[in-house]
C-alpha atoms as a PDB file:
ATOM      1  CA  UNK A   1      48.690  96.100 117.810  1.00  0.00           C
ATOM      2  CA  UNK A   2      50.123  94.687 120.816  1.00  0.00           C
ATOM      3  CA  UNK A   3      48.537  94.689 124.140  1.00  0.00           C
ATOM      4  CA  UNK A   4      51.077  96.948 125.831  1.00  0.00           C
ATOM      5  CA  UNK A   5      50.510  99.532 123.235  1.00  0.00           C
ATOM      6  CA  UNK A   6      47.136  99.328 123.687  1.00  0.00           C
ATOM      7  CA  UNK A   7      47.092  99.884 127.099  1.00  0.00           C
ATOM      8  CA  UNK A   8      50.231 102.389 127.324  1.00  0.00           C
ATOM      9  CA  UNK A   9      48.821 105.876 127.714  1.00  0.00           C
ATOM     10  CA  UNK A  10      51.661 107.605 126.868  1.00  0.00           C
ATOM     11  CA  UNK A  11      50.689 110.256 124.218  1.00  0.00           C
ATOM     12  CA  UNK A  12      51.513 108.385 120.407  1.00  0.00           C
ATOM     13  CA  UNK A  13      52.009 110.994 117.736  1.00  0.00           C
ATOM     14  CA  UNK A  14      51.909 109.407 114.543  1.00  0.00           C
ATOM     15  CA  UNK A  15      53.461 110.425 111.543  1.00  0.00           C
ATOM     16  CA  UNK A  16      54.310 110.434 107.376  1.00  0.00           C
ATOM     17  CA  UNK A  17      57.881 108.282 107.408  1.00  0.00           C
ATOM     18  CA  UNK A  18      58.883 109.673 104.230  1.00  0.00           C
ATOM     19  CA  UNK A  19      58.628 112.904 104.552  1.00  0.00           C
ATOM     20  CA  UNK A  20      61.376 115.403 105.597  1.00  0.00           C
ATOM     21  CA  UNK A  21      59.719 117.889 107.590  1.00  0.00           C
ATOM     22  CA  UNK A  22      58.066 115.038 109.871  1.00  0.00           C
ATOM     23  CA  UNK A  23      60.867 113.497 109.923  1.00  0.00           C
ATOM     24  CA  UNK A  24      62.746 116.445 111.062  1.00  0.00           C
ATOM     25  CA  UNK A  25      59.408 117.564 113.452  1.00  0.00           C
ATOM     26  CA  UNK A  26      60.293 113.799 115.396  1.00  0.00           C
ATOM     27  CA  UNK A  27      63.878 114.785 116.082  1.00  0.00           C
ATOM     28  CA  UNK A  28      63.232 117.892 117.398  1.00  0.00           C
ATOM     29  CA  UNK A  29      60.217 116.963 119.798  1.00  0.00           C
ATOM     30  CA  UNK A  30      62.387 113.786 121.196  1.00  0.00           C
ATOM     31  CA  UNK A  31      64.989 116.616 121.798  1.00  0.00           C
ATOM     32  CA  UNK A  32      62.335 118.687 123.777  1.00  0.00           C
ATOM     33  CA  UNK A  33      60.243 116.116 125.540  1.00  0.00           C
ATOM     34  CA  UNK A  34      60.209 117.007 128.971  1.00  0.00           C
ATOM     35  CA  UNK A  35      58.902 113.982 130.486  1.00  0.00           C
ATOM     36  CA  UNK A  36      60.720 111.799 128.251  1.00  0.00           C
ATOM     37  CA  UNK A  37      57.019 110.241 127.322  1.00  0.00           C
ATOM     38  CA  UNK A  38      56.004 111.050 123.562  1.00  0.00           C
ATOM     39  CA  UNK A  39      55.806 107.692 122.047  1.00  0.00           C
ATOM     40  CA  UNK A  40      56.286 107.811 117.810  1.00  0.00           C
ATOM     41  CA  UNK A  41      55.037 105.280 114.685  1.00  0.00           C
ATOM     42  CA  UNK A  42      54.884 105.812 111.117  1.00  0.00           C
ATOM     43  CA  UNK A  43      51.529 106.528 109.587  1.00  0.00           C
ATOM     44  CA  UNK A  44      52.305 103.693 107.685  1.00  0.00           C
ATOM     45  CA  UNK A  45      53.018 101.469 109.836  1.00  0.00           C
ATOM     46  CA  UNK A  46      50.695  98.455 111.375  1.00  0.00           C
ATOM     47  CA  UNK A  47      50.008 100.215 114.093  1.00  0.00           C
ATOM     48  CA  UNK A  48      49.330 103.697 112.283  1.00  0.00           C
ATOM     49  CA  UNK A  49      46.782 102.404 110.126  1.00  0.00           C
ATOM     50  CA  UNK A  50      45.066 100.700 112.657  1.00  0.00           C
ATOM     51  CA  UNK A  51      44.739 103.941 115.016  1.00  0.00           C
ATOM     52  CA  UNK A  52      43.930 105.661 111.506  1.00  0.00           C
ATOM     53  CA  UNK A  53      40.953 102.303 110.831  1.00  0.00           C
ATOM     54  CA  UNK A  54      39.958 102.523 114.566  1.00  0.00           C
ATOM     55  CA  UNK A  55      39.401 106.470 114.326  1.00  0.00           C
ATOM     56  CA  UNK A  56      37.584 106.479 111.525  1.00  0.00           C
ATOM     57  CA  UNK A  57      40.002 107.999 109.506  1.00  0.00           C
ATOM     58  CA  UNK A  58      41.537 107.602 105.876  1.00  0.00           C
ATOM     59  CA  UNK A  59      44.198 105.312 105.902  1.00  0.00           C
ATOM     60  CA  UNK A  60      45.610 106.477 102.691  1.00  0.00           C
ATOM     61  CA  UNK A  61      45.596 110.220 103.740  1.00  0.00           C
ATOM     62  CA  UNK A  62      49.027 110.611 104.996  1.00  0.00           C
ATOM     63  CA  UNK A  63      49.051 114.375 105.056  1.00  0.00           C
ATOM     64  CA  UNK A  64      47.871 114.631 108.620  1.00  0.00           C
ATOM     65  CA  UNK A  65      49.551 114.669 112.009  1.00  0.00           C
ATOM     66  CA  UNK A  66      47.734 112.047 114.363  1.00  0.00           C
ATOM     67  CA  UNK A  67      48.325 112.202 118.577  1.00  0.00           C
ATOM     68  CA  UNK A  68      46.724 109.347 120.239  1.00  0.00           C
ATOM     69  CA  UNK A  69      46.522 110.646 123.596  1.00  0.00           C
ATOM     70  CA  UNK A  70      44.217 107.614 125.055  1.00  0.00           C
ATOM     71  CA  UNK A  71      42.704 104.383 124.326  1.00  0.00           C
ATOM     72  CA  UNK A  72      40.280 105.723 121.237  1.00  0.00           C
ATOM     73  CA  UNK A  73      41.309 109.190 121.640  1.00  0.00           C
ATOM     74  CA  UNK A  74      43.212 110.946 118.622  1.00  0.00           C
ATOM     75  CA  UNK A  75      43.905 114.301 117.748  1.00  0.00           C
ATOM     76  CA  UNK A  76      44.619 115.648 114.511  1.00  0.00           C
ATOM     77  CA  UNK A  77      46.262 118.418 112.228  1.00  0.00           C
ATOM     78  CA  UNK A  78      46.523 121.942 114.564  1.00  0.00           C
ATOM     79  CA  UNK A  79      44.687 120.002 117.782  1.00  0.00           C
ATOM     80  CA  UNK A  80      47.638 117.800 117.309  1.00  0.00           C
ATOM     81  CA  UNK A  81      50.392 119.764 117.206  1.00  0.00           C
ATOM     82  CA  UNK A  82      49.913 122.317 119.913  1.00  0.00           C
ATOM     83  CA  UNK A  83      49.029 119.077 121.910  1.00  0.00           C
ATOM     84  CA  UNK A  84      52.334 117.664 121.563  1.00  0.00           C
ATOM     85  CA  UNK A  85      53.681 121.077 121.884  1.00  0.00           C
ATOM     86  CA  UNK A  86      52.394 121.500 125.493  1.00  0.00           C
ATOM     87  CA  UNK A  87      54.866 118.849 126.383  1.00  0.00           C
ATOM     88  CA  UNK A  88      58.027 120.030 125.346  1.00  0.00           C
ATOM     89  CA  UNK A  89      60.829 122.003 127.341  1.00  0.00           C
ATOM     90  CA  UNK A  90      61.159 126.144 127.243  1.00  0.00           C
ATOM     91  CA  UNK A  91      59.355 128.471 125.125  1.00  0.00           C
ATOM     92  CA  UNK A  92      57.686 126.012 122.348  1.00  0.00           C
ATOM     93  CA  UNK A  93      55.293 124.654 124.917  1.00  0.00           C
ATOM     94  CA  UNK A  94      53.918 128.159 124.803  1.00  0.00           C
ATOM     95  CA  UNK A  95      52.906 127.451 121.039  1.00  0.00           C
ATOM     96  CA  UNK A  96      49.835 125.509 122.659  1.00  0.00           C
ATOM     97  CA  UNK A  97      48.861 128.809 123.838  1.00  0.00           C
ATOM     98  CA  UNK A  98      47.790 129.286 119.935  1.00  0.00           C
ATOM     99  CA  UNK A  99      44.271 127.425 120.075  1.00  0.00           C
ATOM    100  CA  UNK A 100      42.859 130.434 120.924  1.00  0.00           C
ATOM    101  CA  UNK A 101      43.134 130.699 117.191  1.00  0.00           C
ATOM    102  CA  UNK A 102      39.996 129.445 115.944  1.00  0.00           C
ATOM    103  CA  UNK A 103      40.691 125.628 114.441  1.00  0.00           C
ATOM    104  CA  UNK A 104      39.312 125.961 110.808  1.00  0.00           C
ATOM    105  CA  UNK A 105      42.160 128.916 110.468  1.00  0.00           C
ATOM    106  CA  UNK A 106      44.811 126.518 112.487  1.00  0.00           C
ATOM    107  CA  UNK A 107      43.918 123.715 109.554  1.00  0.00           C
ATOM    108  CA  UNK A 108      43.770 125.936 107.108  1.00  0.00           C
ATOM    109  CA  UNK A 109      47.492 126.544 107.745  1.00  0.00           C
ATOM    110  CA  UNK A 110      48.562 123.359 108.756  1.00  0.00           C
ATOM    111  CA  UNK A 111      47.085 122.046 105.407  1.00  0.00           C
ATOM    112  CA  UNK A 112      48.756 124.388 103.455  1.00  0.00           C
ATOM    113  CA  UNK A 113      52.343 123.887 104.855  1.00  0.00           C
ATOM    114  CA  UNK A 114      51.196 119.846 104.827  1.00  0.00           C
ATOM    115  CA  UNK A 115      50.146 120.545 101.129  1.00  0.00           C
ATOM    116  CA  UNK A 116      53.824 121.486  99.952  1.00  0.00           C
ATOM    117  CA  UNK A 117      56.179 119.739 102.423  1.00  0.00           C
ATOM    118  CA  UNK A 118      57.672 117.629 100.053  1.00  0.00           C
ATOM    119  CA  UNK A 119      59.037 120.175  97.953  1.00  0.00           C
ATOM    120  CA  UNK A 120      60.181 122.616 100.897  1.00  0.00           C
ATOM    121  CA  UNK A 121      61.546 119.502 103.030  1.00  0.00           C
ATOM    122  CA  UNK A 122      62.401 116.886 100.558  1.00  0.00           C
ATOM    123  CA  UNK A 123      62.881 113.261 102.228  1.00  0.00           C
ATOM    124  CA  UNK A 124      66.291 112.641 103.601  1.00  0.00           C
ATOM    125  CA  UNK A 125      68.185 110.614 101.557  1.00  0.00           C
ATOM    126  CA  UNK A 126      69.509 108.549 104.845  1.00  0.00           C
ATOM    127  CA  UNK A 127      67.222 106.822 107.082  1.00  0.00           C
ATOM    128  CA  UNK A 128      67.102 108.567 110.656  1.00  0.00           C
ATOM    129  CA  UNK A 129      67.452 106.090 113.028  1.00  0.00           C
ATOM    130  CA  UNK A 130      67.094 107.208 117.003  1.00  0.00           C
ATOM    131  CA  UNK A 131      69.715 106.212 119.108  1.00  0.00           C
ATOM    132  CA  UNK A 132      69.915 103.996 121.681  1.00  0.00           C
ATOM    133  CA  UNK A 133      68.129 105.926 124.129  1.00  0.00           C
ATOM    134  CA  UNK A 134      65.321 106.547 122.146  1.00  0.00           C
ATOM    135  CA  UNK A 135      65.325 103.882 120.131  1.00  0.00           C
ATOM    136  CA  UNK A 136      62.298 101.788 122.595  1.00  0.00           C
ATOM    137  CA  UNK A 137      59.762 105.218 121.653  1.00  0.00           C
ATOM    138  CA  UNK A 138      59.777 103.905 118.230  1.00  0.00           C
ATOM    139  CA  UNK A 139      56.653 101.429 117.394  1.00  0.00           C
ATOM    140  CA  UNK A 140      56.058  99.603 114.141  1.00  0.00           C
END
């Protein structure tokens, strides 16, 4: 990973590449990103599996949302989400509000909809690419 990712501590959110509904979940964040910050990279990317390696989590587990929100910090599944939530413009920062749920029920959830996103949000059969705007949050 290169040293300016490294040191960049704008919030990462790491993701499956071929999967629809992530796919779909990127667009509509970098739509709703207030502050413009949110940086994105393929679970299986370089840099994905080595936040996965350095967390201590399974690089071959792709089901799970990942935010690295500082040097060694990473969120995952629910904790994730409503993080990157909190960020965004009008009412869906107010999902954050939603951790008062306790987290093995958030999980529970988020694993189930994780479990059988393939088959409700098949992969696209055109690569998204961001434009050129947005195209500099995207890290391999």
């Amino acid at each position: 990973m290169s040293p300016e990712i490294e040191a960049n501590d704008a919030p990462l959110l790491l993701y499956d590449g071929e999967c629809g509904l992530c796919s779909h979940a990127v667009q509509f964040i970098l739509r709703r990103d207030r502050r413009r910050r949110m940086l994105f990279a393929p679970l299986q990317s370089e840099t994905g599996r080595e936040i996965l390696a350095g967390a201590g989590l399974d690089p071959v587990d792709l089901t799970t949302m990942i935010l690295r929100t500082g040097p060694g910090a990473v969120l995952v599944r629910s904790d994730a989400a409503l993080t990157a939530a909190a960020d965004l413009r009008g009412p869906w920062r107010w999902a954050s509000g939603l951790r008062w749920i306790p987290r093995p029920i958030r999980d529970a959830v988020y694993r189930l909809v994780a479990r059988f996103r393939h088959r409700l949000f098949p992969a696209p059969t055109a690569c998204w690419l961001p434009g050129p705007d947005d195209a500099h949050r995207f890290i391999g």
